[in-house]
C-alpha atoms as a PDB file:
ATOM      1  CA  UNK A   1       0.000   0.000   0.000  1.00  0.00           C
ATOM      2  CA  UNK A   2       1.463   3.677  -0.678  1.00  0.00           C
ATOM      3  CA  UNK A   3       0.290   6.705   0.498  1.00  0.00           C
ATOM      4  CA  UNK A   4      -0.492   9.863  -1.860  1.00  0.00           C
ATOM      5  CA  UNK A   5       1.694  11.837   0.506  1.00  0.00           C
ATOM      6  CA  UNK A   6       0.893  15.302  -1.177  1.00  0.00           C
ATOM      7  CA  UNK A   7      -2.914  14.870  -1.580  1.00  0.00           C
ATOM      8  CA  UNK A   8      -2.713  14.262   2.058  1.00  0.00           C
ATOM      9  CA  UNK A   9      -0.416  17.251   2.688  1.00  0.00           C
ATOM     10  CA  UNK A  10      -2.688  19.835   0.725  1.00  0.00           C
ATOM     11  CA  UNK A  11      -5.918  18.685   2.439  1.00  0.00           C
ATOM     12  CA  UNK A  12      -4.324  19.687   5.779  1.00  0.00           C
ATOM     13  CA  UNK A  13      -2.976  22.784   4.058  1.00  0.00           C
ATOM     14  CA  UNK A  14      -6.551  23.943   2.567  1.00  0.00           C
ATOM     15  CA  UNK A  15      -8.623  23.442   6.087  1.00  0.00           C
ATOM     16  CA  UNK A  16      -7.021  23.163   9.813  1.00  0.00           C
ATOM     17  CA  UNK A  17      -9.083  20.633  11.421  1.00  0.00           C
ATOM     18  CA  UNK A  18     -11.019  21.618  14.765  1.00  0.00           C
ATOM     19  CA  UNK A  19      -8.761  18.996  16.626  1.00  0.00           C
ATOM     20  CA  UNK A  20      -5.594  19.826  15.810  1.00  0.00           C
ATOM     21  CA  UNK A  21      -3.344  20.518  18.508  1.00  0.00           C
ATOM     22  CA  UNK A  22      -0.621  23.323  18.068  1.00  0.00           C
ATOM     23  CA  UNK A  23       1.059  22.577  14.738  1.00  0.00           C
ATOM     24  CA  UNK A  24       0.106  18.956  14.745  1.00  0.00           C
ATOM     25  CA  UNK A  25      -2.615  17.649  12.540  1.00  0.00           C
ATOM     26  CA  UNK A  26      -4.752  14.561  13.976  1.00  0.00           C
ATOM     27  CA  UNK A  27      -4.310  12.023  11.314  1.00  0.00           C
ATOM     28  CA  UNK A  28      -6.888   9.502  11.006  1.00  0.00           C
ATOM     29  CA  UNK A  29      -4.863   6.073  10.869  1.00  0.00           C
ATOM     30  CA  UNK A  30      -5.572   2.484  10.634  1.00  0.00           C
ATOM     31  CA  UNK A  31      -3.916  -0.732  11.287  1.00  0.00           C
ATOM     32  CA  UNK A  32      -4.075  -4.194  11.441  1.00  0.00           C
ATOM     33  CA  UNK A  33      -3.950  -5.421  15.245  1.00  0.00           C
ATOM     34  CA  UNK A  34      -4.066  -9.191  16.807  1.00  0.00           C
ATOM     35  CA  UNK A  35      -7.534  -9.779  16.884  1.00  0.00           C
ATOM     36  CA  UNK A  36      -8.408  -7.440  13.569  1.00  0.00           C
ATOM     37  CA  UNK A  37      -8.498  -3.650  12.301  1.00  0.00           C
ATOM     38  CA  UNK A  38      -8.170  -0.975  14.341  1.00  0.00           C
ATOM     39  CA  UNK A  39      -8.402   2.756  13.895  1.00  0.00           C
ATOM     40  CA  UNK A  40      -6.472   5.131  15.599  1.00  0.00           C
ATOM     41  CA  UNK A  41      -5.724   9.194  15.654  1.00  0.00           C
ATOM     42  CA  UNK A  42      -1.986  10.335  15.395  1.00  0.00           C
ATOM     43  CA  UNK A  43      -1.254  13.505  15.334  1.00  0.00           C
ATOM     44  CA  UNK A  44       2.180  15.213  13.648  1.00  0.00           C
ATOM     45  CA  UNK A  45       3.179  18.049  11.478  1.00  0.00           C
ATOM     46  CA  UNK A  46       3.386  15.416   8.128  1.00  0.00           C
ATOM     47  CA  UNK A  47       1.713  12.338   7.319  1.00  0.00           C
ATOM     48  CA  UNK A  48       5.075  10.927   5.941  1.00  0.00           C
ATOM     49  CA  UNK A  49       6.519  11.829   9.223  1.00  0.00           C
ATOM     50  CA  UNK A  50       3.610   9.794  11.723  1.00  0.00           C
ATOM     51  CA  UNK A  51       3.614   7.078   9.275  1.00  0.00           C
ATOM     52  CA  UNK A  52       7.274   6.620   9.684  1.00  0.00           C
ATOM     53  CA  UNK A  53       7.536   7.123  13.432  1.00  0.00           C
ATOM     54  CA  UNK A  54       5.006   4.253  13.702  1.00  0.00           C
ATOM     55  CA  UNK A  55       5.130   1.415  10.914  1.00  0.00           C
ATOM     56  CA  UNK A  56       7.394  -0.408  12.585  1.00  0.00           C
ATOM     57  CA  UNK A  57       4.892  -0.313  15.712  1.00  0.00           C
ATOM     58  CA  UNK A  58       1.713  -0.463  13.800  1.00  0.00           C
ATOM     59  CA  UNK A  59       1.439  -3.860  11.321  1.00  0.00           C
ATOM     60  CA  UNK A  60      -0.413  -2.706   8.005  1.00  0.00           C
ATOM     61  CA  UNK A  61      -0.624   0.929   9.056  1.00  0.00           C
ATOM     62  CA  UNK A  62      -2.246   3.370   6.876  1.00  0.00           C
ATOM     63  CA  UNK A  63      -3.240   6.837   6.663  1.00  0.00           C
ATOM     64  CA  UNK A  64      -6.479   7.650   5.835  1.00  0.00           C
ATOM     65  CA  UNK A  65      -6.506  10.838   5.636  1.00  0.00           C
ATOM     66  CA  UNK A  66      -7.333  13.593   8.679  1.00  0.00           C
ATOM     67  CA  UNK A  67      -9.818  13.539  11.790  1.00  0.00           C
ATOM     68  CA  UNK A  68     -11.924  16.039  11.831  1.00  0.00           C
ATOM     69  CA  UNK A  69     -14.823  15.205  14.800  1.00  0.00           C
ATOM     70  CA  UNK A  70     -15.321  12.391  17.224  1.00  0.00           C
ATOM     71  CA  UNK A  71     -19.216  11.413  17.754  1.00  0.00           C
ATOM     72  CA  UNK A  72     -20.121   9.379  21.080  1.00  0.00           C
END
């Protein structure tokens, strides 16, 4: 799987999401756990940058793309 790196770089350029922290953009991730897929918010600067900080943590990650709202 590759990631478009600069699609994902100019939709965080165009809109700041509402939960961004600082300079860090909440990236909406997903990855392949024990017991099946699980989704998970990481937030950094780039998505190049989170994805490599945490592939080698993360089986199968992947970035979706970026978090904008959590619903309960």
């Amino acid at each position: 799987m590759s990631h478009d790196w600069g699609s994902l770089r100019r939709v965080a350029a165009d809109e700041r999401s509402p939960a961004a922290l600082g300079p860090f953009t909440p990236w909406l991730c997903e990855y392949q756990g024990h017991d099946g897929l699980y989704c998970i918010v990481l937030h950094g600067t780039d998505p190049e940058q989170v994805w490599q900080a945490n592939v080698c943590k993360l089986p199968g990650l992947r970035i979706i793309g970026i978090h904008w709202e959590a619903r309960t």
